[in-house]
C-alpha atoms as a PDB file:
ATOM      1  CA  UNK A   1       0.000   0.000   0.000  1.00  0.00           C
ATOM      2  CA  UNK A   2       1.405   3.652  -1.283  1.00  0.00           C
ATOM      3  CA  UNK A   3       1.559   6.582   1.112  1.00  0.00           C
ATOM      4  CA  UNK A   4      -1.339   8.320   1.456  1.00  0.00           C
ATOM      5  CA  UNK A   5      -2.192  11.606  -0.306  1.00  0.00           C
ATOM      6  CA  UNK A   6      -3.028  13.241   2.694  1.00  0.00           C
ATOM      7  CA  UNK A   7      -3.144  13.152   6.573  1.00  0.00           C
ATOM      8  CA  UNK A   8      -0.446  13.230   9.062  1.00  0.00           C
ATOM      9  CA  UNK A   9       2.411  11.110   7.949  1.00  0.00           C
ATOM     10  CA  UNK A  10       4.184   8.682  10.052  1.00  0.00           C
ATOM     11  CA  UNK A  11       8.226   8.391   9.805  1.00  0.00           C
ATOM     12  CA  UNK A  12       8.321   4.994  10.768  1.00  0.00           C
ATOM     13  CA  UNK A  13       5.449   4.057   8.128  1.00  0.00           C
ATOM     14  CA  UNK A  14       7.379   6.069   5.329  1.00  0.00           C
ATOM     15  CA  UNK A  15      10.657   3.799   6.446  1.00  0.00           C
ATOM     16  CA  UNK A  16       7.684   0.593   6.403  1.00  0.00           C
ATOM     17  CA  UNK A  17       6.885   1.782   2.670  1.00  0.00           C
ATOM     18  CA  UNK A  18      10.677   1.683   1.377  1.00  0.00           C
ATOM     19  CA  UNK A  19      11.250  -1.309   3.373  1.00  0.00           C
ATOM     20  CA  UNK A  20       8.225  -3.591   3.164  1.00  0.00           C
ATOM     21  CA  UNK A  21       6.323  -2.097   0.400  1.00  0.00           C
ATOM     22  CA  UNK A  22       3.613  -1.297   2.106  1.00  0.00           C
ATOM     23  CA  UNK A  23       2.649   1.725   4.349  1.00  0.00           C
ATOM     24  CA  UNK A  24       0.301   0.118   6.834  1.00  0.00           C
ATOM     25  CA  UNK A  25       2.230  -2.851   7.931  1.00  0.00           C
ATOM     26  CA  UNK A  26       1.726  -4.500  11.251  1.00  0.00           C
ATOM     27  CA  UNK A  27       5.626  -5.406  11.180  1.00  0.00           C
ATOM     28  CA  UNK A  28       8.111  -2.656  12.741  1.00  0.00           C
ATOM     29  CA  UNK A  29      10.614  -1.080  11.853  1.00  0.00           C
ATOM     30  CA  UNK A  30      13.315  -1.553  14.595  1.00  0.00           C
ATOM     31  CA  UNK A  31      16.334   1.175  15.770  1.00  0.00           C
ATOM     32  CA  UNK A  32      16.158   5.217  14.416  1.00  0.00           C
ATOM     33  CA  UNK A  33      15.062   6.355  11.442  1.00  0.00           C
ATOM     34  CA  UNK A  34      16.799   8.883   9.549  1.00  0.00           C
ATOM     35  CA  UNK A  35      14.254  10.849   6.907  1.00  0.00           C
ATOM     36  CA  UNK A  36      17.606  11.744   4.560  1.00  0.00           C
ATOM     37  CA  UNK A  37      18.318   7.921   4.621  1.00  0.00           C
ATOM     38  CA  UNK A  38      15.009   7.279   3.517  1.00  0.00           C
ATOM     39  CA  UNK A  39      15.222  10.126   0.760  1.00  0.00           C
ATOM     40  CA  UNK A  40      18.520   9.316  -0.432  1.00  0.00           C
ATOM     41  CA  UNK A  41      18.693   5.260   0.197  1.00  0.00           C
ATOM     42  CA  UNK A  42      21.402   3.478   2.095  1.00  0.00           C
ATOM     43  CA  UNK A  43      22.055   4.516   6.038  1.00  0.00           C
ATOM     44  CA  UNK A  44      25.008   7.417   5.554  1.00  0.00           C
ATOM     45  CA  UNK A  45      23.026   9.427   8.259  1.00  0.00           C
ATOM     46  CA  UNK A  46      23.196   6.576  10.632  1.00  0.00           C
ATOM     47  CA  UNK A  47      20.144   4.781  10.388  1.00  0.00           C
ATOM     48  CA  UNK A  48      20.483   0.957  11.270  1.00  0.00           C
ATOM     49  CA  UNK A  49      18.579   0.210   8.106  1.00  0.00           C
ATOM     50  CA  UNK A  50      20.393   0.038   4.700  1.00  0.00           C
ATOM     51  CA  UNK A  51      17.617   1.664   2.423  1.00  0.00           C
ATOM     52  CA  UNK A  52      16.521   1.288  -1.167  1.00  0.00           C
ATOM     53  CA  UNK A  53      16.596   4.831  -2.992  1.00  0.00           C
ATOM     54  CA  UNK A  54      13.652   6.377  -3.803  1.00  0.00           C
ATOM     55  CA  UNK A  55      11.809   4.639  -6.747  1.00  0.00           C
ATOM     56  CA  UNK A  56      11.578   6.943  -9.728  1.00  0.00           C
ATOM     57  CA  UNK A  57       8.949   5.407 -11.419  1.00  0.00           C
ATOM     58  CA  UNK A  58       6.651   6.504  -8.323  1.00  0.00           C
ATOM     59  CA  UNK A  59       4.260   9.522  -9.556  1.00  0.00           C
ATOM     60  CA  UNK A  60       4.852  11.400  -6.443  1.00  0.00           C
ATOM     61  CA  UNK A  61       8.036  11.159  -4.878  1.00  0.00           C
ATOM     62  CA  UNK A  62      10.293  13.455  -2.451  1.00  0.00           C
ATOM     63  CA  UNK A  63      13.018  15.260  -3.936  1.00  0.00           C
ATOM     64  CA  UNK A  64      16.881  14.754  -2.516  1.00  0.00           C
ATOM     65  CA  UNK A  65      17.487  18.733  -1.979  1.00  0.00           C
ATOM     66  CA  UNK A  66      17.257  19.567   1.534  1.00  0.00           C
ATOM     67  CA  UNK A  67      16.123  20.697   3.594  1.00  0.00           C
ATOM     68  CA  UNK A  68      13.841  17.029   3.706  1.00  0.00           C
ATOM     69  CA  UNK A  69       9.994  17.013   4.528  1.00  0.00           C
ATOM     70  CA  UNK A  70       7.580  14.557   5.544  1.00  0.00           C
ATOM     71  CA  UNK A  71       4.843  16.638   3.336  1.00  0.00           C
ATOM     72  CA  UNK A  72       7.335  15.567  -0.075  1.00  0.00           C
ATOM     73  CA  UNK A  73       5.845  11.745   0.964  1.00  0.00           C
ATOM     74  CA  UNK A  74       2.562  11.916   0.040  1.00  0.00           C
ATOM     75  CA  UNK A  75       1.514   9.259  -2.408  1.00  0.00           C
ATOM     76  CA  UNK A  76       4.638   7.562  -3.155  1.00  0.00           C
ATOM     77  CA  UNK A  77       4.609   4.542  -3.980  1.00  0.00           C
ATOM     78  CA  UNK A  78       8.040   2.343  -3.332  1.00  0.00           C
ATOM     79  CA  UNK A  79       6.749  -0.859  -5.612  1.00  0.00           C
ATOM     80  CA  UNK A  80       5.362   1.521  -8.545  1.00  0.00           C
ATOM     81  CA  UNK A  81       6.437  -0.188 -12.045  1.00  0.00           C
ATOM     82  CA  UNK A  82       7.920   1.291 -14.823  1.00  0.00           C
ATOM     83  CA  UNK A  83       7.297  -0.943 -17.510  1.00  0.00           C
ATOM     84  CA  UNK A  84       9.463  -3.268 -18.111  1.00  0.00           C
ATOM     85  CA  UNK A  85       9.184  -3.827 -21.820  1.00  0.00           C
ATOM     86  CA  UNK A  86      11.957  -1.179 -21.857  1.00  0.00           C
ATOM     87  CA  UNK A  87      14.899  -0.395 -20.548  1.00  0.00           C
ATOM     88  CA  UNK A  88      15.629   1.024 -17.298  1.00  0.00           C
ATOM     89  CA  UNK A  89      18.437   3.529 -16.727  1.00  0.00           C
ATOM     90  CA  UNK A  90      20.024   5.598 -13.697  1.00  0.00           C
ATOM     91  CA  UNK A  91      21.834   8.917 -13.730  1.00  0.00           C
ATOM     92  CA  UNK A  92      25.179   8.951 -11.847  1.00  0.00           C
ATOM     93  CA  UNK A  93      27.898  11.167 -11.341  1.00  0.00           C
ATOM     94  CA  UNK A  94      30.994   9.622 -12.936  1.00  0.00           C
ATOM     95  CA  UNK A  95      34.623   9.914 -12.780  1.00  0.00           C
ATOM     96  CA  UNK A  96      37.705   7.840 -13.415  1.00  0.00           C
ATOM     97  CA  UNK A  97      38.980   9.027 -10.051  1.00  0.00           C
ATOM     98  CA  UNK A  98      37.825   8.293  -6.906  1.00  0.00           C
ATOM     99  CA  UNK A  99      38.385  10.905  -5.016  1.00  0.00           C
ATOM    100  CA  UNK A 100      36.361  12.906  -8.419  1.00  0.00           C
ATOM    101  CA  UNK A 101      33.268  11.225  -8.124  1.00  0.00           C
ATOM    102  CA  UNK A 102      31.436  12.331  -5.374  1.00  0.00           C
ATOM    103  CA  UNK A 103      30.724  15.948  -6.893  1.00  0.00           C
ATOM    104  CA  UNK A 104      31.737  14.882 -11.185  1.00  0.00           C
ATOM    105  CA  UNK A 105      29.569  15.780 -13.689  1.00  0.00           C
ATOM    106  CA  UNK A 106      26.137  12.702 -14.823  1.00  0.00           C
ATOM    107  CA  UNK A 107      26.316   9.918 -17.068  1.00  0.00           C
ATOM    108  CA  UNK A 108      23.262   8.122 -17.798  1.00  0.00           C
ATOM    109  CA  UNK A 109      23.563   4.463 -18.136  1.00  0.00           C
ATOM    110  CA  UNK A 110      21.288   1.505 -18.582  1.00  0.00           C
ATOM    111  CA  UNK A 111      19.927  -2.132 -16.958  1.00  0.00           C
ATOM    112  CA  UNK A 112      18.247  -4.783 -18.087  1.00  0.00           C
ATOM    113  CA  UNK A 113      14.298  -4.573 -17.616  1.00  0.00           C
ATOM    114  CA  UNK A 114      14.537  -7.004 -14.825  1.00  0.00           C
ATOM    115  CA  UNK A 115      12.849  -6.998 -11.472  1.00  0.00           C
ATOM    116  CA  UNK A 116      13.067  -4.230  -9.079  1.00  0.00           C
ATOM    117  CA  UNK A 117      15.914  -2.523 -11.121  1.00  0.00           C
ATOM    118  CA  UNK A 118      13.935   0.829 -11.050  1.00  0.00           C
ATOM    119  CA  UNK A 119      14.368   1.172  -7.232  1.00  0.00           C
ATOM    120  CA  UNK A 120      18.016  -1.273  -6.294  1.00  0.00           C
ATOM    121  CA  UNK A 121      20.598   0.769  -7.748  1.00  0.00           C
ATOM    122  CA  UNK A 122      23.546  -0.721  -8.538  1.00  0.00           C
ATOM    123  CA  UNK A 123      25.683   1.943  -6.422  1.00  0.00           C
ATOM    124  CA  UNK A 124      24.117   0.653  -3.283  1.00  0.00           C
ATOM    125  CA  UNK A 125      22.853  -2.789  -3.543  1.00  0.00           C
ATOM    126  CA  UNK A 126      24.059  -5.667  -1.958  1.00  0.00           C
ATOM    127  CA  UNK A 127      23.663  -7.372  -5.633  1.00  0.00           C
ATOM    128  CA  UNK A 128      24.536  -4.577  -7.830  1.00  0.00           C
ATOM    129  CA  UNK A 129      23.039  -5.561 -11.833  1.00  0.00           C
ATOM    130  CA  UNK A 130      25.961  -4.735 -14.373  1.00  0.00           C
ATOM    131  CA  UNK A 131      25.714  -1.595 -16.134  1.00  0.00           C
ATOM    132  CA  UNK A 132      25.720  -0.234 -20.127  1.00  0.00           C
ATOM    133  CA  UNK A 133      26.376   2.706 -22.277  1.00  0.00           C
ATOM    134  CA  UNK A 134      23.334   2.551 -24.455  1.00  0.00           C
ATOM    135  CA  UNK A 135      19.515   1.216 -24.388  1.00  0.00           C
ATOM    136  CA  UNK A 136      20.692  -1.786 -27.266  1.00  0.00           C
ATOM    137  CA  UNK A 137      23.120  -3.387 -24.504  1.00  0.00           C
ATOM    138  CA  UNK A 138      25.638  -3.324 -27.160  1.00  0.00           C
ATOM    139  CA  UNK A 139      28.686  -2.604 -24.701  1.00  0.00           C
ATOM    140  CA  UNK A 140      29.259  -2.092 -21.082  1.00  0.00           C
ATOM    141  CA  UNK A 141      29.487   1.195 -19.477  1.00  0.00           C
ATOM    142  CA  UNK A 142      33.186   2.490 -19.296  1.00  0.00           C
ATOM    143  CA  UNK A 143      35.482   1.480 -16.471  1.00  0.00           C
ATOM    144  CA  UNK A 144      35.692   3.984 -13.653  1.00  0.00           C
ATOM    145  CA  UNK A 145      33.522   5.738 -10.514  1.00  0.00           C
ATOM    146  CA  UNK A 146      30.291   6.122 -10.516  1.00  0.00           C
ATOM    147  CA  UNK A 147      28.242   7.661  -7.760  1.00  0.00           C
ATOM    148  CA  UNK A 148      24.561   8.633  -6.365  1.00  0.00           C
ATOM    149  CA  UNK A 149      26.138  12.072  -4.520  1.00  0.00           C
ATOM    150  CA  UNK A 150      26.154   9.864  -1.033  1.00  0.00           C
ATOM    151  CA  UNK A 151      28.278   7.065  -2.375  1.00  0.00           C
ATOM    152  CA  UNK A 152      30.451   5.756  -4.489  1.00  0.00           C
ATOM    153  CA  UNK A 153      31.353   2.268  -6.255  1.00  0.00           C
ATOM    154  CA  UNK A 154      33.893   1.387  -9.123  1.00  0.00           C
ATOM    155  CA  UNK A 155      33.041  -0.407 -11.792  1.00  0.00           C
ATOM    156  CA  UNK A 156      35.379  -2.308 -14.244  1.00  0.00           C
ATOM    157  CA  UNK A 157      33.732  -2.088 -17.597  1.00  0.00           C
ATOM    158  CA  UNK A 158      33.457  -5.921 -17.703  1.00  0.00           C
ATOM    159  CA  UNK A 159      30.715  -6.999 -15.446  1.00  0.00           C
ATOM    160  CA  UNK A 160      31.948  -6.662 -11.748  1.00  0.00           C
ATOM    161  CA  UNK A 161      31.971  -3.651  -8.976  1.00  0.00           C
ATOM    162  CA  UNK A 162      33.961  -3.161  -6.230  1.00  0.00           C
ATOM    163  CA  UNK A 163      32.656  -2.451  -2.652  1.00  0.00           C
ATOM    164  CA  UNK A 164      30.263   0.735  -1.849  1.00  0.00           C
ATOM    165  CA  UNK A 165      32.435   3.557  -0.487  1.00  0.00           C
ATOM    166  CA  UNK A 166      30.868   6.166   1.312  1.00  0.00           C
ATOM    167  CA  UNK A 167      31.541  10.145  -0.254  1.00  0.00           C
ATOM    168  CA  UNK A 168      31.594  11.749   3.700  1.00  0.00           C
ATOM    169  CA  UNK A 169      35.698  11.070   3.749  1.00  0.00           C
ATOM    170  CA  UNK A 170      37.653  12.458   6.639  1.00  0.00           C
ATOM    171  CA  UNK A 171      41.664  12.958   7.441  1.00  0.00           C
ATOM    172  CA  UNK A 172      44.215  13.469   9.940  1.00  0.00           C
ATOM    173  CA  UNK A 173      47.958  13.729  10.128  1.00  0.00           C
ATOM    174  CA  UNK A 174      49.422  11.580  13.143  1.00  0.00           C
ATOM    175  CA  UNK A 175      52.768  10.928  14.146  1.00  0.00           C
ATOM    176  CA  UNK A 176      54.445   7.470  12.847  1.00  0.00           C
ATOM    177  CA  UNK A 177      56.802   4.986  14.945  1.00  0.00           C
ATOM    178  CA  UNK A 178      58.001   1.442  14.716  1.00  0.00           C
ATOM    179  CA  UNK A 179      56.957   0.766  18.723  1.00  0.00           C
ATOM    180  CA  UNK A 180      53.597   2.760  20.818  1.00  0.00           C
ATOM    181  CA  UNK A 181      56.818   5.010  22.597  1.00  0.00           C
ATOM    182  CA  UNK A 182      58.701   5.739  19.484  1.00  0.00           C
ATOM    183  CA  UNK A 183      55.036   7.004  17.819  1.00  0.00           C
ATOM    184  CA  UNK A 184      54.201   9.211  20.665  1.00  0.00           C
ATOM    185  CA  UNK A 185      57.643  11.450  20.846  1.00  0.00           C
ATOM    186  CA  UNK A 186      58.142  10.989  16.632  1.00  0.00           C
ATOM    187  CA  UNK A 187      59.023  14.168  14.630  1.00  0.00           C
ATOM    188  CA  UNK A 188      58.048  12.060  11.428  1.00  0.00           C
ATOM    189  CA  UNK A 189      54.335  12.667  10.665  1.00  0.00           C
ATOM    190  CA  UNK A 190      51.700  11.444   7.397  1.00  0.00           C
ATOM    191  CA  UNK A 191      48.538  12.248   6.550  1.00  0.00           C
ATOM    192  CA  UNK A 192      45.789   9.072   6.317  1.00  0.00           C
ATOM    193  CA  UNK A 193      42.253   8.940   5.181  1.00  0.00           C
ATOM    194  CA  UNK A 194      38.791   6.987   6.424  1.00  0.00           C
ATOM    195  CA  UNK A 195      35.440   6.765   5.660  1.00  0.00           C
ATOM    196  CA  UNK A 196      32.787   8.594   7.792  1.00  0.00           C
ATOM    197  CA  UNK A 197      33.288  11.164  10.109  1.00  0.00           C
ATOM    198  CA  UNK A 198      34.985   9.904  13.954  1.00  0.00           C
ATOM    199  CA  UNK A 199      38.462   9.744  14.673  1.00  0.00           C
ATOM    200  CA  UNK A 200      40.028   6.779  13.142  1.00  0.00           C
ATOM    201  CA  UNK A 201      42.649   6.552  16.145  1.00  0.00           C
ATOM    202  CA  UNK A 202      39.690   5.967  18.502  1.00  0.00           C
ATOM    203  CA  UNK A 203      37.298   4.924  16.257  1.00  0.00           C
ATOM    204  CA  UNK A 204      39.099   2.207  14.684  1.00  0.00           C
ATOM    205  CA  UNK A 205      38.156   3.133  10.875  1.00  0.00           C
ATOM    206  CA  UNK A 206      40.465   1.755   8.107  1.00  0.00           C
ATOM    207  CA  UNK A 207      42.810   4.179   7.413  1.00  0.00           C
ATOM    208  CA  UNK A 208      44.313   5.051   3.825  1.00  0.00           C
ATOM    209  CA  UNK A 209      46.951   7.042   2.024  1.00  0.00           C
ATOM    210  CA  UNK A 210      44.265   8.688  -0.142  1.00  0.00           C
ATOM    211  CA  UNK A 211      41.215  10.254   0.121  1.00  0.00           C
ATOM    212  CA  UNK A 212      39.770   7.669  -2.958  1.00  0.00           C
ATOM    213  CA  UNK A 213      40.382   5.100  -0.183  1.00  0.00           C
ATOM    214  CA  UNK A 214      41.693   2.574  -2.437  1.00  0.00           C
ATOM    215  CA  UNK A 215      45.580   2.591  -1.313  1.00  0.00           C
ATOM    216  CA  UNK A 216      45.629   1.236   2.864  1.00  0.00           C
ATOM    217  CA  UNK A 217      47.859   2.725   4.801  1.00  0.00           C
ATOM    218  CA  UNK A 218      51.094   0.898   6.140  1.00  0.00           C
ATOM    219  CA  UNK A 219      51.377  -0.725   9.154  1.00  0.00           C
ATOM    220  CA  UNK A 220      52.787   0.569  12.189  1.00  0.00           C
ATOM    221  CA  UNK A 221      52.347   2.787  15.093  1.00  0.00           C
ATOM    222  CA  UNK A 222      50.264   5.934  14.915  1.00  0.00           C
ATOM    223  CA  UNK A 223      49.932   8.782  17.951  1.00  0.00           C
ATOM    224  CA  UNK A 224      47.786  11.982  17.949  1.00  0.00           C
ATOM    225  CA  UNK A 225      50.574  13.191  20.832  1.00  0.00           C
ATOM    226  CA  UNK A 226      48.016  12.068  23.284  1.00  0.00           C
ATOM    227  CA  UNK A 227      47.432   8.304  22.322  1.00  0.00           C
ATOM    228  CA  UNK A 228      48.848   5.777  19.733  1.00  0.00           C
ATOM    229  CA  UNK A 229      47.850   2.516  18.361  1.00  0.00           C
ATOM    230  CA  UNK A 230      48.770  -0.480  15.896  1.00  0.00           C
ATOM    231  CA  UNK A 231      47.663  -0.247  12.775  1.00  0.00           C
ATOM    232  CA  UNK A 232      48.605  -3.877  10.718  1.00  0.00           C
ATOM    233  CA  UNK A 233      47.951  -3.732   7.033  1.00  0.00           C
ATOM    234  CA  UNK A 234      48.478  -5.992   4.024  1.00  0.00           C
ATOM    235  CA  UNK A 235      49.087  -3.892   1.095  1.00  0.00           C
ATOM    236  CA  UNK A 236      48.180  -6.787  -1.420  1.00  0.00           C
ATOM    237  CA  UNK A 237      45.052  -7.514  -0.177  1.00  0.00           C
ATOM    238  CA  UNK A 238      43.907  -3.714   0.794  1.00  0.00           C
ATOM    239  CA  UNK A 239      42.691  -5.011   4.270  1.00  0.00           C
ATOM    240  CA  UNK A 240      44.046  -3.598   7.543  1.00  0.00           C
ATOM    241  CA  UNK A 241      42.386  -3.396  11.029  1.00  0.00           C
ATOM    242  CA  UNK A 242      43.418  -1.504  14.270  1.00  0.00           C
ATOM    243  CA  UNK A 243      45.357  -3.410  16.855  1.00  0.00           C
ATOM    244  CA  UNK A 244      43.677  -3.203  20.415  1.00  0.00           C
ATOM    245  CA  UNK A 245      42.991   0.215  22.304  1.00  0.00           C
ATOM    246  CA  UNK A 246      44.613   3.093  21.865  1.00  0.00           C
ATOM    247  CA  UNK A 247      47.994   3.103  24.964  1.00  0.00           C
ATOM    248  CA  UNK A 248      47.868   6.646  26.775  1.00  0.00           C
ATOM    249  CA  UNK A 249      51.276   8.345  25.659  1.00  0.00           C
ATOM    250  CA  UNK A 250      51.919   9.244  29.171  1.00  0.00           C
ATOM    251  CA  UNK A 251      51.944   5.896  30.110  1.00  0.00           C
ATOM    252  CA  UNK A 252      55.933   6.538  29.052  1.00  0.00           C
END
């Protein structure tokens, strides 16, 4: 069942809507609700749920400008078809750099006319569909970054994607050493990168050389002046994880 076309709206029904396809359900929808993360799809803002994006084929749907309001809901329809004799297509920003793609100028590409393709885009499903440069299918959509605004995902130009990247990127420059002492007093400093906002020291964020995220930092010891911890990396496999809690530096 659709939203209604008028009334006082519920958030938790809209977030029922986009995730059960159907306004009224009895079934809940459990943790906070973010209304961007329902406009824009996925759960950037911090919702527990990883939402669809808005279906375009819905007669009424909100817009992703903000400010956001609940009035923009009324009478969408999350499960409205678009036809599927045709072709269905999406409108991304596109870059051959990551770091690019969050803000590049559109592309249009297109899908097969298969189910649910008009709401699951590819830059945010779990199953991403593959992606072409025209309506015939006649070649896949060049290699590079492609991106809804709120994240991104690369794309090889033969049939696979990588993983969903978020666009919110953040950065500090810490203070390297080979032990947690030698990291706290250093004089020898780089700057790393990590998705989301938090500290990655204390937060425990993967940390890379560049603000596309696709390089992982090297391992070792890392210090703000007030605390340093163990970063361990492998380079080949771009996978590194933080090493217990950060050590106070004037524990030396």
């Amino acid at each position: 069942m659709a939203v209604p076309s008028s009334g006082t709206l519920s958030l938790e029904k809209l977030a029922k809507e986009k995730v059960l396809e159907d306004y009224n359900s009895s079934t809940s929808i459990t943790g906070g609700i973010h209304l961007s993360d329902l406009v824009k799809g996925g759960n950037e803002a911090g919702s527990p749920t990883d939402y669809d994006e808005t279906n375009n084929n819905s007669s009424s749907k909100p817009n992703e400008t903000g400010p956001h309001e609940m009035s923009e809901w009324y009478g969408y329809d999350h499960d409205a078809a678009g036809g599927f004799q045709n072709p269905g297509s999406f409108t991304f920003k596109y870059s051959t750099t990551a770091s690019a793609a969050c803000s590049a100028s559109t592309v249009t590409v297109y899908v097969f006319y298969q189910q649910d393709w008009y709401k699951d885009s590819p830059i945010t499903s779990s199953s991403p569909v593959d992606i072409y440069s025209n309506s015939s299918f006649a070649s896949y959509a060049a290699a590079g970054w492609y991106s809804n605004g709120s994240y991104r995902r690369y794309w090889d130009g033969s049939g696979s994607w990588g993983s969903k990247v978020s666009c919110s990127v953040s950065s500090a420059t810490y203070y390297t050493g080979n032990s947690a002492t030698n990291a706290c007093g250093s004089s020898t400093t780089t700057t790393v990168y990590w998705e989301g906002s938090g500290e990655a020291l204390y937060s425990g964020r993967k940390i890379y050389t560049n603000s596309g995220l696709t390089s992982i930092a090297s391992p070792g010891w890392y210090s703000d002046g007030l605390y340093s911890r163990l970063f361990t990396s492998n380079n080949n496999l771009n996978s590194g994880t933080w090493e217990n809690d950060p050590t106070e530096c004037q524990a030396f």
